[in-house]
N, C-alpha and C. Protein backbone atom coordinates (compact mmCIF):
# COMPACT_ATOMS: atom_id res chain seq x y z
N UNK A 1 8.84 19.98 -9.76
CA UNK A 1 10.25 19.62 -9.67
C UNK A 1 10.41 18.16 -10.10
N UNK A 2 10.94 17.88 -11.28
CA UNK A 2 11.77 16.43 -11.51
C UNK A 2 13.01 16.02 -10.99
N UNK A 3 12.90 14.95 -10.34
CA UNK A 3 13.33 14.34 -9.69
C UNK A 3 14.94 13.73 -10.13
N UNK A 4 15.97 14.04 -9.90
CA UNK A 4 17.72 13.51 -11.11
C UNK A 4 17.05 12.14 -9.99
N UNK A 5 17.13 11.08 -10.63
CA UNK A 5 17.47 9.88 -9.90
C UNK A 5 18.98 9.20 -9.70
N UNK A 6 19.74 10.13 -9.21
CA UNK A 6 21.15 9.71 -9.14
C UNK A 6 21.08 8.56 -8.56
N UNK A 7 22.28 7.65 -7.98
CA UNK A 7 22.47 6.86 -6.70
C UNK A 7 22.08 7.39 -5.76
N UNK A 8 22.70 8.82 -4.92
CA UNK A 8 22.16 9.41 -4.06
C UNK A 8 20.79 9.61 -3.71
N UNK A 9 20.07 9.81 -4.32
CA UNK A 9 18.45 10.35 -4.56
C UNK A 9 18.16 8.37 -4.54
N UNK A 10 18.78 7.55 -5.17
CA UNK A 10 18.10 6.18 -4.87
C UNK A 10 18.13 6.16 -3.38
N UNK A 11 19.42 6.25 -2.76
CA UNK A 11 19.97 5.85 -1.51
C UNK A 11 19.08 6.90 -0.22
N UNK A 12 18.57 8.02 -0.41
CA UNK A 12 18.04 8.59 0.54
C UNK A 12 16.65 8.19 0.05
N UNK A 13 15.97 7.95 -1.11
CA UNK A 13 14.43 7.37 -0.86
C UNK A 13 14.53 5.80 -0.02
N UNK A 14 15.74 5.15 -0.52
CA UNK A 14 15.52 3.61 0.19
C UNK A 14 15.86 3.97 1.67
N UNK A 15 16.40 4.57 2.34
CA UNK A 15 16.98 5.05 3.64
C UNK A 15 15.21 5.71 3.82
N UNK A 16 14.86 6.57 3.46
CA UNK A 16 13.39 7.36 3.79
C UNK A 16 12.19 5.77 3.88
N UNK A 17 12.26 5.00 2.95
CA UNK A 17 11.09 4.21 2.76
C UNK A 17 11.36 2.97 4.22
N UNK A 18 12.42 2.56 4.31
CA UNK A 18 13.08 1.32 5.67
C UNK A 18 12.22 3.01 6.77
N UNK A 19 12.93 3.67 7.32
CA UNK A 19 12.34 4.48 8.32
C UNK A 19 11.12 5.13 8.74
N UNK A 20 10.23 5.35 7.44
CA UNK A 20 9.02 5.75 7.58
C UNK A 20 8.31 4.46 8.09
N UNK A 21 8.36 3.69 7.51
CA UNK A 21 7.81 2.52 7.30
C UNK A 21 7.39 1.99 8.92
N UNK A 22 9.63 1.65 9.79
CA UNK A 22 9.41 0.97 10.88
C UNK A 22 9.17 2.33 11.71
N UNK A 23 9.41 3.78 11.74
CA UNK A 23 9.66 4.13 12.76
C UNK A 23 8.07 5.38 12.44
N UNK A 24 7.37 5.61 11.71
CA UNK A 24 6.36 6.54 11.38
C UNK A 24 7.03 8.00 10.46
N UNK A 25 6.34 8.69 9.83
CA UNK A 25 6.96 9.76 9.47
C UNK A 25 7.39 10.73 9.88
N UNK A 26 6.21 11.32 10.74
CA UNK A 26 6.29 12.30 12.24
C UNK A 26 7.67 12.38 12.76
N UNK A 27 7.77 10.75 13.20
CA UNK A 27 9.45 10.52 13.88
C UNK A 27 10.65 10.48 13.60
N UNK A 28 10.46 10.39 11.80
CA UNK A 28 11.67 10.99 11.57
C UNK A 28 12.19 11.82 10.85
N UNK A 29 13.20 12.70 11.29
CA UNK A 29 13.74 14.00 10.30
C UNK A 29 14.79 14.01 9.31
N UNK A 30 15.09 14.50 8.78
CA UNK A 30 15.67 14.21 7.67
C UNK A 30 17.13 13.93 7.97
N UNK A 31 17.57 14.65 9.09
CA UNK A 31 18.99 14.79 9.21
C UNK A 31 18.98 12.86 9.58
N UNK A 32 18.29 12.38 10.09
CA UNK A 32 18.18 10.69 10.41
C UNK A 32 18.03 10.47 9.11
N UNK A 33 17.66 10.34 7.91
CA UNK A 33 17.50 10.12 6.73
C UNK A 33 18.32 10.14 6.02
N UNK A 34 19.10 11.07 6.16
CA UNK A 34 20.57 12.02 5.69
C UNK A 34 21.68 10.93 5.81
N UNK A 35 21.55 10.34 7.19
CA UNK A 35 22.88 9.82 7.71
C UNK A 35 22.42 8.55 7.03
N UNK A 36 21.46 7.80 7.58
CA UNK A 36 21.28 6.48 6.84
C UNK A 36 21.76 6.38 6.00
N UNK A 37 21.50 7.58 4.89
CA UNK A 37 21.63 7.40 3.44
C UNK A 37 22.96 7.59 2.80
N UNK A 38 23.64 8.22 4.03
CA UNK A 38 24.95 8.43 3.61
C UNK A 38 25.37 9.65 2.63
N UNK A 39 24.68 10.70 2.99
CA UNK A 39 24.35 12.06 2.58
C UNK A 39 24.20 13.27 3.22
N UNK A 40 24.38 14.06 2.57
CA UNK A 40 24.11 15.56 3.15
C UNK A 40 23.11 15.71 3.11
N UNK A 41 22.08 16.88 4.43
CA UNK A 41 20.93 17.10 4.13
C UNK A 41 20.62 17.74 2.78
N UNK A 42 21.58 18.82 2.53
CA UNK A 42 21.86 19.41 1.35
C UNK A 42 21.51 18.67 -0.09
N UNK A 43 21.80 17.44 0.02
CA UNK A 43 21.68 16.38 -0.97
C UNK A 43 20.17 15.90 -1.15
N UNK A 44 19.82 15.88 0.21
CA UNK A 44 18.04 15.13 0.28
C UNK A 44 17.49 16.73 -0.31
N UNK A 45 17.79 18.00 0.70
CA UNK A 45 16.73 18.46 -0.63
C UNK A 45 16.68 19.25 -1.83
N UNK A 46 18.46 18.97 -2.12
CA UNK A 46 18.50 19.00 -3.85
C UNK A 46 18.07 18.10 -4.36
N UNK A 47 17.68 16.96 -3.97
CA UNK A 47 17.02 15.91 -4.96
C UNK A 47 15.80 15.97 -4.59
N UNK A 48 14.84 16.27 -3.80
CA UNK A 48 13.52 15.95 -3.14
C UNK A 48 13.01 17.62 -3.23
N UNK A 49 13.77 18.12 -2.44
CA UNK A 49 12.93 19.96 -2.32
C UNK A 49 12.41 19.68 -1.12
N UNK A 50 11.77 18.39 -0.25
CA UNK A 50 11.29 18.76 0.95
C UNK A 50 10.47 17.71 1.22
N UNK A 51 10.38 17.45 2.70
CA UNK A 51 10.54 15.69 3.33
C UNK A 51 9.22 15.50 2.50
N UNK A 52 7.97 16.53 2.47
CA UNK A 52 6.61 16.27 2.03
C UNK A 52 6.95 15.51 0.59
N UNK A 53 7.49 16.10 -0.73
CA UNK A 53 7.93 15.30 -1.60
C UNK A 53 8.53 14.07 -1.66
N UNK A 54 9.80 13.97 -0.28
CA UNK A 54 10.28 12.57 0.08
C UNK A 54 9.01 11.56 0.79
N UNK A 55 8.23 12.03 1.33
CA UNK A 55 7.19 11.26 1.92
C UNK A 55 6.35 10.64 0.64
N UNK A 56 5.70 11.71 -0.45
CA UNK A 56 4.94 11.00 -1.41
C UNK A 56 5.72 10.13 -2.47
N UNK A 57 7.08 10.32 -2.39
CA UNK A 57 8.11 9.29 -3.38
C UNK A 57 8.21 8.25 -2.43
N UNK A 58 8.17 8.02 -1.19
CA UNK A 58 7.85 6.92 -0.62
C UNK A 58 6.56 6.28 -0.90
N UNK A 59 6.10 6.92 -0.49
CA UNK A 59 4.46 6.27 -0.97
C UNK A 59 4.16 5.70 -2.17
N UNK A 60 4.47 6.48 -3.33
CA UNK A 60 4.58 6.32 -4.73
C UNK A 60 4.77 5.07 -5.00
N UNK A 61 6.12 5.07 -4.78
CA UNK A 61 7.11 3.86 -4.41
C UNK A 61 6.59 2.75 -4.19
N UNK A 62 6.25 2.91 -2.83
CA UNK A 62 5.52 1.48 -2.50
C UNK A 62 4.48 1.24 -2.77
N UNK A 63 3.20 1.94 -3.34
CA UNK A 63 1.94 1.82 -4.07
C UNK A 63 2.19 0.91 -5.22
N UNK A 64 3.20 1.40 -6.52
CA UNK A 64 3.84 0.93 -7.40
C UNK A 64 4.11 -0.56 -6.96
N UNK A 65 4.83 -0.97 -5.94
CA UNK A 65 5.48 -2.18 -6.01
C UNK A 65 4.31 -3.42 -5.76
N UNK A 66 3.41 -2.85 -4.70
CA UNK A 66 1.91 -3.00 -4.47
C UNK A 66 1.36 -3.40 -5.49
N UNK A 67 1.23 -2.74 -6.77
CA UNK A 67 0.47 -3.03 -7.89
C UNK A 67 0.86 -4.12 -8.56
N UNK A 68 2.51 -4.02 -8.59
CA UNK A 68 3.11 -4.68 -9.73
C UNK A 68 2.85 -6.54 -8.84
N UNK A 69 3.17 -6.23 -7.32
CA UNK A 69 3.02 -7.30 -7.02
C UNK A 69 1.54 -8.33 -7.09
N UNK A 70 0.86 -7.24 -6.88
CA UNK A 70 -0.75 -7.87 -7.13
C UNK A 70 -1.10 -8.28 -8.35
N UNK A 71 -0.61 -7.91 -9.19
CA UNK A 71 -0.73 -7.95 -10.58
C UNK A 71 -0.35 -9.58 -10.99
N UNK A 72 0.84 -9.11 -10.72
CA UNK A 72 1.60 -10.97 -11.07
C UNK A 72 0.62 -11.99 -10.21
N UNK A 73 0.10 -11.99 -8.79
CA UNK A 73 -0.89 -12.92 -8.15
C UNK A 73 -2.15 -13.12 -9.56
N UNK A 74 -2.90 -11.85 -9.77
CA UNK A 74 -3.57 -12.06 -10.23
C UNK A 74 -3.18 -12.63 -11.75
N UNK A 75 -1.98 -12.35 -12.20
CA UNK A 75 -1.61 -13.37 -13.47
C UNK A 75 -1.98 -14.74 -13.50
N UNK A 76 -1.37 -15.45 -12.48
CA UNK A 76 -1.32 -16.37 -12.01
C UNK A 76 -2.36 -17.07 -11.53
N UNK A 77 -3.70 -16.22 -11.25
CA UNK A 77 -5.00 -17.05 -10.80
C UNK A 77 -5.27 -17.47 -12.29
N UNK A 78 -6.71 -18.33 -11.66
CA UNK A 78 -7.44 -19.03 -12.53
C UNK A 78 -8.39 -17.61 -12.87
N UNK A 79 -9.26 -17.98 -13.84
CA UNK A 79 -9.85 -17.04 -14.58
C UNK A 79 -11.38 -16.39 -14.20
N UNK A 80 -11.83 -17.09 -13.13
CA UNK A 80 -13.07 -17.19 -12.54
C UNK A 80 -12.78 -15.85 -11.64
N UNK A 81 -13.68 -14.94 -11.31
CA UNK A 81 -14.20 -14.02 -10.27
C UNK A 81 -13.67 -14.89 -8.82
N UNK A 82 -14.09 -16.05 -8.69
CA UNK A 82 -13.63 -16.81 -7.08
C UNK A 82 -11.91 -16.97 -6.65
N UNK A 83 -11.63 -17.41 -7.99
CA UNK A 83 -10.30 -17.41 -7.86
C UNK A 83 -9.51 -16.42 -8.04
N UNK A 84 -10.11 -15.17 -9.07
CA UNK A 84 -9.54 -13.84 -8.92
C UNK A 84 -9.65 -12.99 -7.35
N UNK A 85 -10.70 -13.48 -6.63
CA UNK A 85 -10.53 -13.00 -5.37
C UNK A 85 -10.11 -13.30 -4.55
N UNK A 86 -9.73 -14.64 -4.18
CA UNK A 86 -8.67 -15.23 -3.68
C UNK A 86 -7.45 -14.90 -3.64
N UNK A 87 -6.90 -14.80 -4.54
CA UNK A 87 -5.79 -14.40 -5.55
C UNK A 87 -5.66 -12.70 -4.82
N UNK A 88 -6.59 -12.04 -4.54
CA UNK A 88 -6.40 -10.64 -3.75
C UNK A 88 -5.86 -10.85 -1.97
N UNK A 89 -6.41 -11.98 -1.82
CA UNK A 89 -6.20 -12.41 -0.49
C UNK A 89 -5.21 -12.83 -0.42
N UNK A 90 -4.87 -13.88 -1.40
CA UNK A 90 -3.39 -14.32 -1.15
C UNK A 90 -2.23 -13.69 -1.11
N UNK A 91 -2.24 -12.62 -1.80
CA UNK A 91 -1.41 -11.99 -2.52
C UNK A 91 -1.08 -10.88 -0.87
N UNK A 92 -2.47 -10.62 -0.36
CA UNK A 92 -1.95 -9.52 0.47
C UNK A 92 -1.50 -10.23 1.59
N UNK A 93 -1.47 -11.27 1.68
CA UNK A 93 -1.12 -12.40 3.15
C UNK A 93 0.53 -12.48 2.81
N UNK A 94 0.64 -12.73 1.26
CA UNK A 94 2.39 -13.17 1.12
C UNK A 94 2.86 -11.69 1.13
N UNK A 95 2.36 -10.18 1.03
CA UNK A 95 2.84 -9.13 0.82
C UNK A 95 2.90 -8.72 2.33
N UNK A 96 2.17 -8.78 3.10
CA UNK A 96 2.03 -8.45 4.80
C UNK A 96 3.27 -9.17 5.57
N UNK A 97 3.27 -10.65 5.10
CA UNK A 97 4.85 -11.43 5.82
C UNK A 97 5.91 -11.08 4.94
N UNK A 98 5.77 -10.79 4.02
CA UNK A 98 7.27 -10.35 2.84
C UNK A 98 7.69 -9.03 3.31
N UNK A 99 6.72 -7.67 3.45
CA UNK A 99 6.78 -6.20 3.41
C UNK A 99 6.16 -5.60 4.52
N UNK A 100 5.12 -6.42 5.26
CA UNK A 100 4.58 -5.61 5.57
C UNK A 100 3.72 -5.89 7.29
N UNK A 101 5.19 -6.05 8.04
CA UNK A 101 5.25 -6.57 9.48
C UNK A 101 4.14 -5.28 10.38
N UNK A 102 3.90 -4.13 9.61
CA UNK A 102 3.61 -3.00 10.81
C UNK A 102 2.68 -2.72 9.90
N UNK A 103 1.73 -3.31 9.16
CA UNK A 103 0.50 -3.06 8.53
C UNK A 103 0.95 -2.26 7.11
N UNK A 104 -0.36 -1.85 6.81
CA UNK A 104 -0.29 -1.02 5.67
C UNK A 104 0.34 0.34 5.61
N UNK A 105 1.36 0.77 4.52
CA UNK A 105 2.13 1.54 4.65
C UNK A 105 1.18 3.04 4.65
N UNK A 106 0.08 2.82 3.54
CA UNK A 106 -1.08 3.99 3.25
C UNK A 106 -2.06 4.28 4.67
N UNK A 107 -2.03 2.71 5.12
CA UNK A 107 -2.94 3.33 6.09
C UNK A 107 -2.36 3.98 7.71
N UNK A 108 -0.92 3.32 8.08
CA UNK A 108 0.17 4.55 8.65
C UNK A 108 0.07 5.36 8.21
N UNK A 109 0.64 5.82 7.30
CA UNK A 109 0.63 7.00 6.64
C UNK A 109 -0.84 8.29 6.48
N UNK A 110 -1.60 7.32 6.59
CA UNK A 110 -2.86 8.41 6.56
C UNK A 110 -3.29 8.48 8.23
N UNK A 111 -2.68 7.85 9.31
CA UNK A 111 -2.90 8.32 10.94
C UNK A 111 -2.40 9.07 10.80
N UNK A 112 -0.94 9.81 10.34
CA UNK A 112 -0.17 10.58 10.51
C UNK A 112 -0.43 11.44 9.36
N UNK A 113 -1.11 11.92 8.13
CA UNK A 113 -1.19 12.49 7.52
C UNK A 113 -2.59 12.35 6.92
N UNK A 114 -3.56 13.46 7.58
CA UNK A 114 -4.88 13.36 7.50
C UNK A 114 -5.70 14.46 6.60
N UNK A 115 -4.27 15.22 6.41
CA UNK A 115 -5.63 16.83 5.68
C UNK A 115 -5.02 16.79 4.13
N UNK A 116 -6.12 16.67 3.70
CA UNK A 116 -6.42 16.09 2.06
C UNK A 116 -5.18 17.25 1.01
N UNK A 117 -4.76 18.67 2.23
CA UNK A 117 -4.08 19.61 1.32
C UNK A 117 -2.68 18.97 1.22
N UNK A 118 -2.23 17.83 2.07
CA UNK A 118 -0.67 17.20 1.84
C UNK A 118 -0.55 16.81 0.57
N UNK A 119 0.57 16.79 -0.07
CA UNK A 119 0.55 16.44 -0.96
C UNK A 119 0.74 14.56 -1.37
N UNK A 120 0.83 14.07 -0.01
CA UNK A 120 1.46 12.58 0.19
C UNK A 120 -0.58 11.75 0.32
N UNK A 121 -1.61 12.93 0.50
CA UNK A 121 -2.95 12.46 0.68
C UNK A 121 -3.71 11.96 -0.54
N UNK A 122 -3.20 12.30 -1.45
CA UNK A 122 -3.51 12.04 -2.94
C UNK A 122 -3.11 10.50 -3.37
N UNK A 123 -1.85 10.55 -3.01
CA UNK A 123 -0.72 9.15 -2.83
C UNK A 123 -1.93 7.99 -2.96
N UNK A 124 -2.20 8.29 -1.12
CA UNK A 124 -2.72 7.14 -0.18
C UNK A 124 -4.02 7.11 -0.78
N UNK A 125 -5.15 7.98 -0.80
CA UNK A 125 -5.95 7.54 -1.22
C UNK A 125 -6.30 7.30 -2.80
N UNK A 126 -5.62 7.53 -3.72
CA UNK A 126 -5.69 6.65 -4.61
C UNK A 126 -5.38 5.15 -4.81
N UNK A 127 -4.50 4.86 -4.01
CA UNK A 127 -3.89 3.49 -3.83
C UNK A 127 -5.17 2.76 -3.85
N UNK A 128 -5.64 3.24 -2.64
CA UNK A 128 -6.80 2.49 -2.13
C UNK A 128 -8.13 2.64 -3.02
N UNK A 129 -8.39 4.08 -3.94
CA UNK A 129 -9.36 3.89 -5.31
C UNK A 129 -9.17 2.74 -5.85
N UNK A 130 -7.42 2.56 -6.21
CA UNK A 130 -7.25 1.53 -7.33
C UNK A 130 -7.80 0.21 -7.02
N UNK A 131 -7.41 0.02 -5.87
CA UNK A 131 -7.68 -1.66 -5.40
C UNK A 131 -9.00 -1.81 -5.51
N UNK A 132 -9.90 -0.93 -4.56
CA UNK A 132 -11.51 -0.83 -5.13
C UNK A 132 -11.87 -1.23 -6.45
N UNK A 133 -11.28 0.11 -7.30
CA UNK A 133 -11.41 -0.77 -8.64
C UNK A 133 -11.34 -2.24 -9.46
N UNK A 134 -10.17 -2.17 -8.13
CA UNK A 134 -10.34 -4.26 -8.80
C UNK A 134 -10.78 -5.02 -8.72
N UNK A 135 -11.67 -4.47 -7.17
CA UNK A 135 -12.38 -5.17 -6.75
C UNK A 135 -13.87 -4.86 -7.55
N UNK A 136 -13.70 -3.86 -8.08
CA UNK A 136 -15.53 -3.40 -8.37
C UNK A 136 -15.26 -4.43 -10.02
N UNK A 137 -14.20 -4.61 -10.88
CA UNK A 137 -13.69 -5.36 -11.91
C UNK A 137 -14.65 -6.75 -10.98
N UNK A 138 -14.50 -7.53 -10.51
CA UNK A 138 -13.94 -8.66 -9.77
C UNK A 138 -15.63 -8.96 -9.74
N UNK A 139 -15.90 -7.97 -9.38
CA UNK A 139 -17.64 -8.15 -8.81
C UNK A 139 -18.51 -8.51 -10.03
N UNK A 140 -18.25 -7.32 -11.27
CA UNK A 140 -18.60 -7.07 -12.06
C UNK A 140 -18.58 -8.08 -13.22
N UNK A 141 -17.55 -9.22 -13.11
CA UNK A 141 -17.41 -9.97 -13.75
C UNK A 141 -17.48 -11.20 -13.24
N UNK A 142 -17.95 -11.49 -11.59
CA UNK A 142 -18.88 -12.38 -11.31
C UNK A 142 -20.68 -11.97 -11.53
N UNK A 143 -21.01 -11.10 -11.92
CA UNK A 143 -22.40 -10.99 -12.50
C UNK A 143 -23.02 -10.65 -10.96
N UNK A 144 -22.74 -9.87 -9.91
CA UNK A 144 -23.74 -10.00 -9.18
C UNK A 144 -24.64 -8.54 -9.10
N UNK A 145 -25.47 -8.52 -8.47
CA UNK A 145 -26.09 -7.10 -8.37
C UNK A 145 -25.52 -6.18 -7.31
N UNK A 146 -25.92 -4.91 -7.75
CA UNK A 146 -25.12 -4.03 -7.53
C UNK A 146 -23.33 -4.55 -7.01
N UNK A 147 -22.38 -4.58 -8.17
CA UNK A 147 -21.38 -4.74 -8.11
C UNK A 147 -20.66 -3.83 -7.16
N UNK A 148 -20.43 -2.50 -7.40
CA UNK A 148 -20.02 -1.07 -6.60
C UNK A 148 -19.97 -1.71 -5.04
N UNK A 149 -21.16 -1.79 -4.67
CA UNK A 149 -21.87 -2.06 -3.03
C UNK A 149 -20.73 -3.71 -3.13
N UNK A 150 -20.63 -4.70 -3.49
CA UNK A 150 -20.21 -5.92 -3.21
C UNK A 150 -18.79 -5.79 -2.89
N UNK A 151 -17.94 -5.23 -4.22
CA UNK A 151 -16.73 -4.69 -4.33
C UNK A 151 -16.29 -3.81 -3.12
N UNK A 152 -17.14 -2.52 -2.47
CA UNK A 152 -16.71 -1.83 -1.12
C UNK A 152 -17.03 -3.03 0.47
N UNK A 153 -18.02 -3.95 0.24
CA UNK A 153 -18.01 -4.96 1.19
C UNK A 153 -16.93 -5.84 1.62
N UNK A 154 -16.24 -6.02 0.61
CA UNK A 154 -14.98 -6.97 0.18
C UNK A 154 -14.02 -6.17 0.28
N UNK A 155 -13.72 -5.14 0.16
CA UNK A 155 -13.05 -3.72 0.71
C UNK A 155 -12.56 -3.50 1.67
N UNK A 156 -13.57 -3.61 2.32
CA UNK A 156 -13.88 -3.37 3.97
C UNK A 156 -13.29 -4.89 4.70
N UNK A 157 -13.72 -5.94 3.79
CA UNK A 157 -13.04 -6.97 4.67
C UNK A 157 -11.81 -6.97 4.84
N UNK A 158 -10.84 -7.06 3.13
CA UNK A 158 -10.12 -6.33 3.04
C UNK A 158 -8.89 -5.74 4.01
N UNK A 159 -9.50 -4.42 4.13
CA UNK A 159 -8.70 -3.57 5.30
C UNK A 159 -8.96 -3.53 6.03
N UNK A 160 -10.00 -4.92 6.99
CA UNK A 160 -10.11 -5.22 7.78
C UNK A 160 -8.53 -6.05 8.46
N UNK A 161 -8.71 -7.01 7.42
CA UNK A 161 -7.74 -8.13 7.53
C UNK A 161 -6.24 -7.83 7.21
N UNK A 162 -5.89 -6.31 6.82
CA UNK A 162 -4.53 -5.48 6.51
C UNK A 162 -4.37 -5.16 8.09
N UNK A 163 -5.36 -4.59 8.64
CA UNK A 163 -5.11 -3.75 9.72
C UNK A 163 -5.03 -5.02 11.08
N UNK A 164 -5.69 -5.88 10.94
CA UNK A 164 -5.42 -7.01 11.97
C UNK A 164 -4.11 -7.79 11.90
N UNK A 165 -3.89 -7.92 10.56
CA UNK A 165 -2.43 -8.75 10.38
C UNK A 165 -1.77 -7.67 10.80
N UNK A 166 -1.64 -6.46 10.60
CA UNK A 166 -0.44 -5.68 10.82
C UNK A 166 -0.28 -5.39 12.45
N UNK A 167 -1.00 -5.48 13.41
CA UNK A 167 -1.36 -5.58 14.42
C UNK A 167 -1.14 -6.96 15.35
N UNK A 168 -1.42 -8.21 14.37
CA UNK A 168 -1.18 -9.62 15.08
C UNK A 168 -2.20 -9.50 16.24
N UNK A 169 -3.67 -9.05 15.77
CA UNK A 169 -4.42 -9.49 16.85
C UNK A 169 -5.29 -10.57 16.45
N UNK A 170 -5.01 -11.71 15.35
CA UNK A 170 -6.09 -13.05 14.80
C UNK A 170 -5.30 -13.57 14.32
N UNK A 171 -5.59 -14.87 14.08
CA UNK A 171 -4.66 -15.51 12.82
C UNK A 171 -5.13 -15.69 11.69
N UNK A 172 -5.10 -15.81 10.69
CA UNK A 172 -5.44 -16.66 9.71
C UNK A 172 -6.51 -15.71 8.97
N UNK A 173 -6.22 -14.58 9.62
CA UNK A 173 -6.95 -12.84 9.04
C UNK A 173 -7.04 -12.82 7.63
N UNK A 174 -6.49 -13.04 6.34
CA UNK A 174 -6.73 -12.89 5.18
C UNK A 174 -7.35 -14.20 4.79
N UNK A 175 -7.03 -15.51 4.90
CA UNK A 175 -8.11 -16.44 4.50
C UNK A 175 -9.26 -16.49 5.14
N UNK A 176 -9.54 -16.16 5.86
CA UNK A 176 -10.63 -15.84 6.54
C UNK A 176 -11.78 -14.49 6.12
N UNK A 177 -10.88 -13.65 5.84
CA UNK A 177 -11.93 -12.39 5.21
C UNK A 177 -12.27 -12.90 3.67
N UNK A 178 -11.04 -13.91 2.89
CA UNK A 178 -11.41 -14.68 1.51
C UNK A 178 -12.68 -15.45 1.25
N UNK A 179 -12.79 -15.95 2.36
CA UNK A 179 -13.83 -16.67 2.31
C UNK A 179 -15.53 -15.93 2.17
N UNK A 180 -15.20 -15.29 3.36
CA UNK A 180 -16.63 -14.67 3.01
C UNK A 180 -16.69 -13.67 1.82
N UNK A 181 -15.37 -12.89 0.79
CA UNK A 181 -15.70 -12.50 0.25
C UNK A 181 -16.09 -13.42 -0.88
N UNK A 182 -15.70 -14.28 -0.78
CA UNK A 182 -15.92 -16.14 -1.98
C UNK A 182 -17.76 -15.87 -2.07
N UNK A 183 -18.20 -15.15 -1.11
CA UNK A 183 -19.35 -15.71 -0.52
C UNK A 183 -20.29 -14.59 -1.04
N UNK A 184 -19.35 -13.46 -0.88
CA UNK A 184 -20.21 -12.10 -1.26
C UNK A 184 -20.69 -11.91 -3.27
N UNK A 185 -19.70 -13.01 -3.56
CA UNK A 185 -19.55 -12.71 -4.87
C UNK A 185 -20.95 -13.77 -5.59
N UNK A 186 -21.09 -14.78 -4.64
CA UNK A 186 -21.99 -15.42 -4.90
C UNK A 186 -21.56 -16.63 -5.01
């Protein structure tokens, strides 16, 4: 099913993406989606077909904005592996206080949506392939051995430091996981 991107169909994904986000998916139903959006349910699933589709156009969504935003950080670094990884850290510290008060949207989303047959499971864990990838880029072009293994270390710090900021149990959680990945890279 392709998607008409009317106004309407804008207005119930931005109404779906604010609610999933603060309130979980589980918790909310469409007819709450409906009203936000200033729509008929009728409307959400002539444009969607069904919340599972509205859930992965959320996701989509914000994966996309994810990229585009990381992207421009990494424009903007210096050209070195140290400063390209930095530049991952920074980027997710200004994206966590800009977007992202209740943690990562993929990794909500995957407490509440765990069996690989959803169609919103594909979403989330690619997101998280991609970033790997940038990171396995990142490794790979600081020269160290086994890149793969360095890149999932830095990973892990990573969504270490997603899941603590989103939580507010440390401070200073993404320069802090930067550093040692500064460290992993060599």
């Amino acid at each position: 099913m392709t998607i008409d991107w009317t106004p309407k169909a804008q207005a119930v994904l931005t109404a779906a993406s604010e609610l999933f986000y603060e309130r979980g998916i589980h918790a909310v139903g469409v007819d709450v989606i409906a009203a936000k959006a200033g729509v008929a349910k009728k409307t959400l699933y002539d444009r969607f077909g069904s919340k599972d589709r509205l859930v992965v156009e959320y996701l989509s969504a914000r994966d996309a904005r994810w990229r585009e935003f990381l992207g421009e950080w990494l424009e903007r670094a210096g050209t070195t592996p140290r400063d390209r990884v930095l530049a991952v850290f920074d980027a997710s510290e200004a994206w966590a206080k800009k977007y992202g008060g209740k943690g990562c949207s993929m990794i909500n989303a995957h407490a509440e949506i765990s069996d690989p047959a959803h169609p919103a499971y594909a979403v989330m864990t690619e997101s998280k392939r991609w970033l790997l990838g940038v990171l396995v880029e990142l490794a790979e072009s600081a020269g160290v051995p086994e890149p793969r293994q360095v890149a999932e270390q830095i990973m892990l710090l990573h969504e270490g430091a997603t899941v603590m900021a989103g939580m507010r149990v440390a401070e200073n959680v993404f320069a802090r996981a930067a550093q040692t990945a500064v460290v992993l890279l060599g």
